[in-house]
PDB file of N, CA and C in Angstrom:
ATOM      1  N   UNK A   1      -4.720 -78.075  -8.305  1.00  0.00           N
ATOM      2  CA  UNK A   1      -5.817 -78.195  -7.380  1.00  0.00           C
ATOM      3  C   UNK A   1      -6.380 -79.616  -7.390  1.00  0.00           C
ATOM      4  N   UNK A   2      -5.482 -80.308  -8.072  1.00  0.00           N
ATOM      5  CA  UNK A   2      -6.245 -81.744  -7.791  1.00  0.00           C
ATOM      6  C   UNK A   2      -7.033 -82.242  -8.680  1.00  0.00           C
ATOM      7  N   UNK A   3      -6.867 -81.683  -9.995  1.00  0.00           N
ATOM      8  CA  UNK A   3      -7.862 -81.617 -11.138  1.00  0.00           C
ATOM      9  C   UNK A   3      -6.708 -82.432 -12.729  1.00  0.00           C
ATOM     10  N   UNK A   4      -7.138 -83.408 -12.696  1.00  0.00           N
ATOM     11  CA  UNK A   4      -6.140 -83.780 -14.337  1.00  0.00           C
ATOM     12  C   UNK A   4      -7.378 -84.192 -15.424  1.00  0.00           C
ATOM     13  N   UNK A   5      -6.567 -83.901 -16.234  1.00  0.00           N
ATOM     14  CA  UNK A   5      -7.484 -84.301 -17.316  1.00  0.00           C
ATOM     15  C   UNK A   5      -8.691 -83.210 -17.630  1.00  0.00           C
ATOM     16  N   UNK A   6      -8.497 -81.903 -17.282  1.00  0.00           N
ATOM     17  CA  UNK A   6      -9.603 -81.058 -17.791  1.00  0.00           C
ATOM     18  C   UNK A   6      -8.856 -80.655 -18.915  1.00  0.00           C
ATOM     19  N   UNK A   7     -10.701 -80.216 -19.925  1.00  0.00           N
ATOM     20  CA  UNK A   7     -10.377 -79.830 -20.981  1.00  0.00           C
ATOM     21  C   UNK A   7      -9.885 -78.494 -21.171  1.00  0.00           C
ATOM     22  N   UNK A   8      -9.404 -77.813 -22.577  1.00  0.00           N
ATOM     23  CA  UNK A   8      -9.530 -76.302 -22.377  1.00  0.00           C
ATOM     24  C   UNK A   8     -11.320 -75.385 -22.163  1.00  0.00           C
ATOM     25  N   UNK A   9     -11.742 -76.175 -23.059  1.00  0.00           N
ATOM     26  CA  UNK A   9     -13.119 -75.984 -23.013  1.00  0.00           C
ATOM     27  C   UNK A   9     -13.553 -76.086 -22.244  1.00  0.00           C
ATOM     28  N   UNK A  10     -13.638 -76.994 -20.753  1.00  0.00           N
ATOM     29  CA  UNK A  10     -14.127 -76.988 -19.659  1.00  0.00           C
ATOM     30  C   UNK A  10     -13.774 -75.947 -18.679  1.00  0.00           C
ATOM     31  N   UNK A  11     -12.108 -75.435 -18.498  1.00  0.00           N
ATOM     32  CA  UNK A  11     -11.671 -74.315 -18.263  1.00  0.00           C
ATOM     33  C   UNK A  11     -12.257 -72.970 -18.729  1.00  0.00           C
ATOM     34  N   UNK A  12     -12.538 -72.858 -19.616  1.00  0.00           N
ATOM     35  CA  UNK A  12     -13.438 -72.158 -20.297  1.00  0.00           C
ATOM     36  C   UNK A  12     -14.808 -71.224 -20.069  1.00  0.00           C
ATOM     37  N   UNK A  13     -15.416 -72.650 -19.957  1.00  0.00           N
ATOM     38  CA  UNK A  13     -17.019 -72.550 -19.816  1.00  0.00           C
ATOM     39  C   UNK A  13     -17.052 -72.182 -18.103  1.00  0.00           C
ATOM     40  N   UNK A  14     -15.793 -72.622 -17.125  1.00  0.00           N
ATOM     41  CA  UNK A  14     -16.088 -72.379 -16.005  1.00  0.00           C
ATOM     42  C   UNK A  14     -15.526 -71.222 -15.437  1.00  0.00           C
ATOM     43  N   UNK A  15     -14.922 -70.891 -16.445  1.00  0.00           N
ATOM     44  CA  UNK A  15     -14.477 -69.000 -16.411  1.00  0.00           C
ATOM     45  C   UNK A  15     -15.210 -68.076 -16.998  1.00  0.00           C
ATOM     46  N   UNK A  16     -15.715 -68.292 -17.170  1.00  0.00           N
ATOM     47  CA  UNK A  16     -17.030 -67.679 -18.281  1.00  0.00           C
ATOM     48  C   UNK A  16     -18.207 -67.365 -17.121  1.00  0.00           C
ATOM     49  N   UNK A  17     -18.271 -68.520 -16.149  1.00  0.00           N
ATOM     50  CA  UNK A  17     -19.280 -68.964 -15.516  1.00  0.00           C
ATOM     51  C   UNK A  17     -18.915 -67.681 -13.722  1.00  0.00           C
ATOM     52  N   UNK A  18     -17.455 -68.290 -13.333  1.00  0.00           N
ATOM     53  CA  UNK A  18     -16.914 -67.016 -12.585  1.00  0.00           C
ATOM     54  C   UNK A  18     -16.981 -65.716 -12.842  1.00  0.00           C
ATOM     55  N   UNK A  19     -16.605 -65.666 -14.056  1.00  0.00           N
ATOM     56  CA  UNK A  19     -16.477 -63.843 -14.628  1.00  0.00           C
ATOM     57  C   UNK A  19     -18.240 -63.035 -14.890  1.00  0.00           C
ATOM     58  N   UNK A  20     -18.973 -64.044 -15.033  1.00  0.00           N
ATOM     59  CA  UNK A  20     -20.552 -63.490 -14.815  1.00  0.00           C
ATOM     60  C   UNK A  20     -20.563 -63.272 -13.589  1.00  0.00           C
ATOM     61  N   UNK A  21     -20.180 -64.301 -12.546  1.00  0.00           N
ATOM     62  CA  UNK A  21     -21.232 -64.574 -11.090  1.00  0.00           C
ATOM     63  C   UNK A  21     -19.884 -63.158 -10.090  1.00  0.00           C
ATOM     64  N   UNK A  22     -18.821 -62.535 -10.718  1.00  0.00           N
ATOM     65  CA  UNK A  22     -18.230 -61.465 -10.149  1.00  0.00           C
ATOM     66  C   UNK A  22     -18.689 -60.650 -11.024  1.00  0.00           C
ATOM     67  N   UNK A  23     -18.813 -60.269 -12.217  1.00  0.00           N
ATOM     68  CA  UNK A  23     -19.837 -58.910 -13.017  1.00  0.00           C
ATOM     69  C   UNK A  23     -20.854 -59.015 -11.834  1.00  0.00           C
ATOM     70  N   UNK A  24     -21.382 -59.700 -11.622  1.00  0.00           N
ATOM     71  CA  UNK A  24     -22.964 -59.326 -11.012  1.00  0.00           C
ATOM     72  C   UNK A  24     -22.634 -58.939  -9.710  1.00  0.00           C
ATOM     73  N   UNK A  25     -21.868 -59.174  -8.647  1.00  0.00           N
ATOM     74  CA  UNK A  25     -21.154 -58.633  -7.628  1.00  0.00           C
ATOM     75  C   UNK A  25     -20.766 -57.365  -7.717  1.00  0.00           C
ATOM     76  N   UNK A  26     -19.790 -56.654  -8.622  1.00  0.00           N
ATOM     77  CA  UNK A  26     -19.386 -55.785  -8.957  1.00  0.00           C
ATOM     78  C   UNK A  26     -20.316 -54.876  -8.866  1.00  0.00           C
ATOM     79  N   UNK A  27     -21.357 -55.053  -9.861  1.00  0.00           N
ATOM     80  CA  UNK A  27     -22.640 -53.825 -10.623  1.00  0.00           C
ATOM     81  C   UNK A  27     -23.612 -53.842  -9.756  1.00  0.00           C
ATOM     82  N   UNK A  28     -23.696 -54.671  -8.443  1.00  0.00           N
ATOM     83  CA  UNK A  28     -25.004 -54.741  -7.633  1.00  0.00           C
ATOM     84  C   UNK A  28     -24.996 -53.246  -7.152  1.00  0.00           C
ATOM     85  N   UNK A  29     -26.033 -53.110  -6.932  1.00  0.00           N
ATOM     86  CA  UNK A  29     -26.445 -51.745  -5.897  1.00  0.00           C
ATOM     87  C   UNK A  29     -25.909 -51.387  -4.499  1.00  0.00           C
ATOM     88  N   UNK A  30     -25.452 -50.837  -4.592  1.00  0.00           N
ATOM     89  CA  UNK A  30     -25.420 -50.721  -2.713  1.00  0.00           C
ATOM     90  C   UNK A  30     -26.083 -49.296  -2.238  1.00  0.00           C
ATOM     91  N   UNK A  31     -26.836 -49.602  -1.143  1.00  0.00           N
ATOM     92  CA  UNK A  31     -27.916 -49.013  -0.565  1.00  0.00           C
ATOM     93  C   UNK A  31     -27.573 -49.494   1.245  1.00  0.00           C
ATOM     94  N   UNK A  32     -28.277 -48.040   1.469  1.00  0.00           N
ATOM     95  CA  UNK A  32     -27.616 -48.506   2.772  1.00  0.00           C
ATOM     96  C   UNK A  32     -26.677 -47.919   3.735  1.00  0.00           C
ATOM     97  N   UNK A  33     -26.713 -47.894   4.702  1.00  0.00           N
ATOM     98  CA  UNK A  33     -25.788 -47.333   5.360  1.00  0.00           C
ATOM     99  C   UNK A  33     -24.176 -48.032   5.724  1.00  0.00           C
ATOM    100  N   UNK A  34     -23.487 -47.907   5.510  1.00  0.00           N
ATOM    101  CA  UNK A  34     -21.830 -48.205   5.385  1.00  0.00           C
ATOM    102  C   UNK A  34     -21.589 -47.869   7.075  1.00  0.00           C
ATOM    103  N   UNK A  35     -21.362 -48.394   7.847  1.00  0.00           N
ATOM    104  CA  UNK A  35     -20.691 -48.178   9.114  1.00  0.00           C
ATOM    105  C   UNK A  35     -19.040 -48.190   9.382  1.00  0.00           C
ATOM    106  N   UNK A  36     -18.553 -49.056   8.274  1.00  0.00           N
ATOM    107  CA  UNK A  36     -16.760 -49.310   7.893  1.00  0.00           C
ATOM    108  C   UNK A  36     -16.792 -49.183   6.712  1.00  0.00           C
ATOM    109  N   UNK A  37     -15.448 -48.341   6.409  1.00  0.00           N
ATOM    110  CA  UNK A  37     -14.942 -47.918   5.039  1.00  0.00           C
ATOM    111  C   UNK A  37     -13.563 -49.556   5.249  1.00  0.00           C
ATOM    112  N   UNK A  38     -13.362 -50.092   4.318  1.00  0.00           N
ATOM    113  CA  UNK A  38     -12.043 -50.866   4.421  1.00  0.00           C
ATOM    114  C   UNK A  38     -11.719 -50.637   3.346  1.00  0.00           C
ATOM    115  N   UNK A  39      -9.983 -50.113   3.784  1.00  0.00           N
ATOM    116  CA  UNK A  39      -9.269 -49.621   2.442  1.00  0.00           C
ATOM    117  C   UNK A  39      -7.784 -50.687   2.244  1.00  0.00           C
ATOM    118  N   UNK A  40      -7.774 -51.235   1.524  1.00  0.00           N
ATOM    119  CA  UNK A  40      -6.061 -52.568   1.089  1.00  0.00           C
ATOM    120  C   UNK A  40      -5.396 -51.432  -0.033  1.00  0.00           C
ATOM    121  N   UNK A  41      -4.622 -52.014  -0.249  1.00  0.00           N
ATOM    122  CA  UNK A  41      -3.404 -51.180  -1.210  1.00  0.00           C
ATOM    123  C   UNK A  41      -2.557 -52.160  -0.724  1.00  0.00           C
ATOM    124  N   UNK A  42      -2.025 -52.756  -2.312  1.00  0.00           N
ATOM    125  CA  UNK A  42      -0.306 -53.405  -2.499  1.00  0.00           C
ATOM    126  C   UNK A  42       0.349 -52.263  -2.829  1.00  0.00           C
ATOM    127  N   UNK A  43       1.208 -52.562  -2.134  1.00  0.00           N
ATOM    128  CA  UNK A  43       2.939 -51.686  -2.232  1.00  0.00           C
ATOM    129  C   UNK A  43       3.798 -52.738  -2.838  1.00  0.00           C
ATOM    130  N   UNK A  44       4.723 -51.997  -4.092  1.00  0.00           N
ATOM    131  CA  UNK A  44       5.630 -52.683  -4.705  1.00  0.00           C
ATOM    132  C   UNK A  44       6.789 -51.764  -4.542  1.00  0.00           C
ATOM    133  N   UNK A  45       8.396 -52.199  -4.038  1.00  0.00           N
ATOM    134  CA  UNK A  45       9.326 -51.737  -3.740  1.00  0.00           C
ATOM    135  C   UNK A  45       9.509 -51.689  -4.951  1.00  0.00           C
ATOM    136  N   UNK A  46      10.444 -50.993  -5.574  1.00  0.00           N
ATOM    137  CA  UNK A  46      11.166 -51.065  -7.178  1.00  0.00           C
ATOM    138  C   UNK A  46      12.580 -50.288  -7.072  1.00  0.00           C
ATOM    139  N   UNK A  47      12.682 -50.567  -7.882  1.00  0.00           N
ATOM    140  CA  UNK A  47      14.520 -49.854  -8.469  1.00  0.00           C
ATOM    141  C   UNK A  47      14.511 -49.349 -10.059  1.00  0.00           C
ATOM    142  N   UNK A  48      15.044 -48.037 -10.283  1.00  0.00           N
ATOM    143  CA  UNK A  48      15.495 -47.911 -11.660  1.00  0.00           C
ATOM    144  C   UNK A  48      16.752 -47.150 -11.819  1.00  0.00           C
ATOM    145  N   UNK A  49      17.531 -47.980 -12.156  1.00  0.00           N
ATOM    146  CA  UNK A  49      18.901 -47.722 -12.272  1.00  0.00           C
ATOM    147  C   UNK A  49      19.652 -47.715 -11.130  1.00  0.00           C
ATOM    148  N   UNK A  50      18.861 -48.804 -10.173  1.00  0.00           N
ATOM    149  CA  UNK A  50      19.884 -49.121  -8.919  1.00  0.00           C
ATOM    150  C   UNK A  50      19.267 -48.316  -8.237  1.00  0.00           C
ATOM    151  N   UNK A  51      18.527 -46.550  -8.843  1.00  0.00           N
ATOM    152  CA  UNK A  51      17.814 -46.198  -7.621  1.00  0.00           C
ATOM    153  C   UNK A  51      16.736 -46.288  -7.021  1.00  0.00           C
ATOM    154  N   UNK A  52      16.281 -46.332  -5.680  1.00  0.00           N
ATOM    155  CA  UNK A  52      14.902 -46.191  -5.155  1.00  0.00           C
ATOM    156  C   UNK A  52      13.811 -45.681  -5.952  1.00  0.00           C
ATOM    157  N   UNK A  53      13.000 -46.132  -6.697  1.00  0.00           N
ATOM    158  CA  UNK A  53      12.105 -45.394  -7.651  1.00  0.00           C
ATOM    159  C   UNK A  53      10.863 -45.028  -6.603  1.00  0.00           C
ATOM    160  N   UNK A  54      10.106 -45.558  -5.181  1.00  0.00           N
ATOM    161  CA  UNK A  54       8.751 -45.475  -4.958  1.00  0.00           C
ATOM    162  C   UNK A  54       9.810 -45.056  -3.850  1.00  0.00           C
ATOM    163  N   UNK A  55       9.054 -43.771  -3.149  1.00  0.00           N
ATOM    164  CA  UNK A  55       9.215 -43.590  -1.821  1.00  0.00           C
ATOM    165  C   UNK A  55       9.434 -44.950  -0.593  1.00  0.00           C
TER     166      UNK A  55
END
């Protein structure tokens, strides 16, 4: 990203700093009326033993 010379510690402290400011996203309240549900799902094709394992 255009970044040399960071420390681990700076990596660190600014993941530390992300992983609070999404906890607090996560645990907020929601209140309110919802007008759209939006639903994502990854699909992973796979194989075991050559056969089709996922529909």
């Amino acid at each position: 990203m255009g970044l040399t010379g960071i420390s681990k510690s700076t990596v660190s402290k600014l993941c530390k700093h992300i992983d609070e400011r999404v906890g607090a996203f996560l645990d907020r309240p929601l209140s309110g009326g919802w007008p759209y549900l939006w639903l994502d799902a990854t699909y992973l094709r796979q194989r075991e033993g050559g056969v089709r394992a996922c529909p």
